[in-house]
Protein backbone atom coordinates (compact mmCIF):
# COMPACT_ATOMS: atom_id res chain seq x y z
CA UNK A 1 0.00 0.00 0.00
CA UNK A 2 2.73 2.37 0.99
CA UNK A 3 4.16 2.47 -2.79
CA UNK A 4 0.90 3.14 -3.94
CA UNK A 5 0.57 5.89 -2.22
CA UNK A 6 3.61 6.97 -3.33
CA UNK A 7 2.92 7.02 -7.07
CA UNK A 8 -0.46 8.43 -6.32
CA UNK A 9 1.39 11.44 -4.52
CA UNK A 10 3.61 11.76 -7.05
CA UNK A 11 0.41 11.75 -9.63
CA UNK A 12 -0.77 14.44 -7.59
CA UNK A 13 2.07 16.70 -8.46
CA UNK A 14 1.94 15.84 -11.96
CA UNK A 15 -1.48 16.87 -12.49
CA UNK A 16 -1.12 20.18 -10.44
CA UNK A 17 -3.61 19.26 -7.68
CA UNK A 18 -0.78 19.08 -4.93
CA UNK A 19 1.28 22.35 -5.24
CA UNK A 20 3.84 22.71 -2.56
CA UNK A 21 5.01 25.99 -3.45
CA UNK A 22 1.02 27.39 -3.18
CA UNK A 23 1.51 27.68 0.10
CA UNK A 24 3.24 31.03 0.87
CA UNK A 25 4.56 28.86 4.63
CA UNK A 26 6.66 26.29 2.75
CA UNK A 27 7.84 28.65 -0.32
CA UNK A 28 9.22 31.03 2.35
CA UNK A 29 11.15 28.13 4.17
CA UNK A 30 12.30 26.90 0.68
CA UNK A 31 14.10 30.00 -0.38
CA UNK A 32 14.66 30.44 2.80
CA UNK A 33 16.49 26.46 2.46
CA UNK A 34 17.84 27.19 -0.71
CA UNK A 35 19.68 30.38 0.15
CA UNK A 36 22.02 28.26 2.50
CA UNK A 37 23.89 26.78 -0.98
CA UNK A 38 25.59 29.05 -3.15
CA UNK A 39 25.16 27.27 -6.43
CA UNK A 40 21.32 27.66 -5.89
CA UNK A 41 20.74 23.82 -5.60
CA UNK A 42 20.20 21.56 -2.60
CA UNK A 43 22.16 18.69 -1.82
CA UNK A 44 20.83 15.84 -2.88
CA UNK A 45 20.48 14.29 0.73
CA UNK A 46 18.42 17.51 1.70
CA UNK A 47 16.00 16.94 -1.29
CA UNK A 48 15.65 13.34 -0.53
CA UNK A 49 14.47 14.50 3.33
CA UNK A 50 11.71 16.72 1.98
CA UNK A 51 10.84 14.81 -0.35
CA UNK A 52 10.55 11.80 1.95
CA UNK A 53 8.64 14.04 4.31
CA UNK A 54 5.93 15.02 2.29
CA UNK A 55 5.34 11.64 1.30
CA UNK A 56 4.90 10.67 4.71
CA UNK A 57 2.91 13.97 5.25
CA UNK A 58 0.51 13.08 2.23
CA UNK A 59 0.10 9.58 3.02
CA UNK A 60 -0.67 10.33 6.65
CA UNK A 61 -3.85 12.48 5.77
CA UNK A 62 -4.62 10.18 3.07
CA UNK A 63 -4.78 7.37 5.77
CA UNK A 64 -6.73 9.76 8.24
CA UNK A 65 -9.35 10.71 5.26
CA UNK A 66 -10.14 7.38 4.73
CA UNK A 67 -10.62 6.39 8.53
CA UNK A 68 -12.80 9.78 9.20
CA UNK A 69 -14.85 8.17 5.74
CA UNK A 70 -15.27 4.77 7.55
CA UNK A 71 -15.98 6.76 10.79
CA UNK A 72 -18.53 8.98 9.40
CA UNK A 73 -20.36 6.29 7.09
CA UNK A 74 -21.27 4.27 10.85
């Protein structure tokens, strides 16, 4: 299930419904991220950590949608 969730997060992105960078909180900390490297990109290591995160993040309130579903439908 966990993979699946992955590609579906990543299918997310693809299609522009899941737009880190909307939110003013996490483009801010980006730049913010970003500004720490002088060649303008982030160490691989770094990008794999955020990345990782919002995986978990997104497949956290995936998992807590569905249960609130199953909750609500009783």
């Amino acid at each position: 299930m966990d993979e699946q969730l992955k590609e579906f997060f990543f299918d997310e992105q693809d299609r522009g419904r899941l737009i880190f960078e909307d939110s003013p909180e996490y483009d801010g900390l980006l730049r913010q991220s970003l500004s720490l490297f002088p060649d303008g990109d982030l160490p691989q290591p770094i990008f794999d950590l955020i990345e990782t995160a919002s995986c978990l993040s997104f497949a956290h309130g995936f998992k807590l949608g569905l249960g609130l579903r199953e909750w609500a439908a009783r």
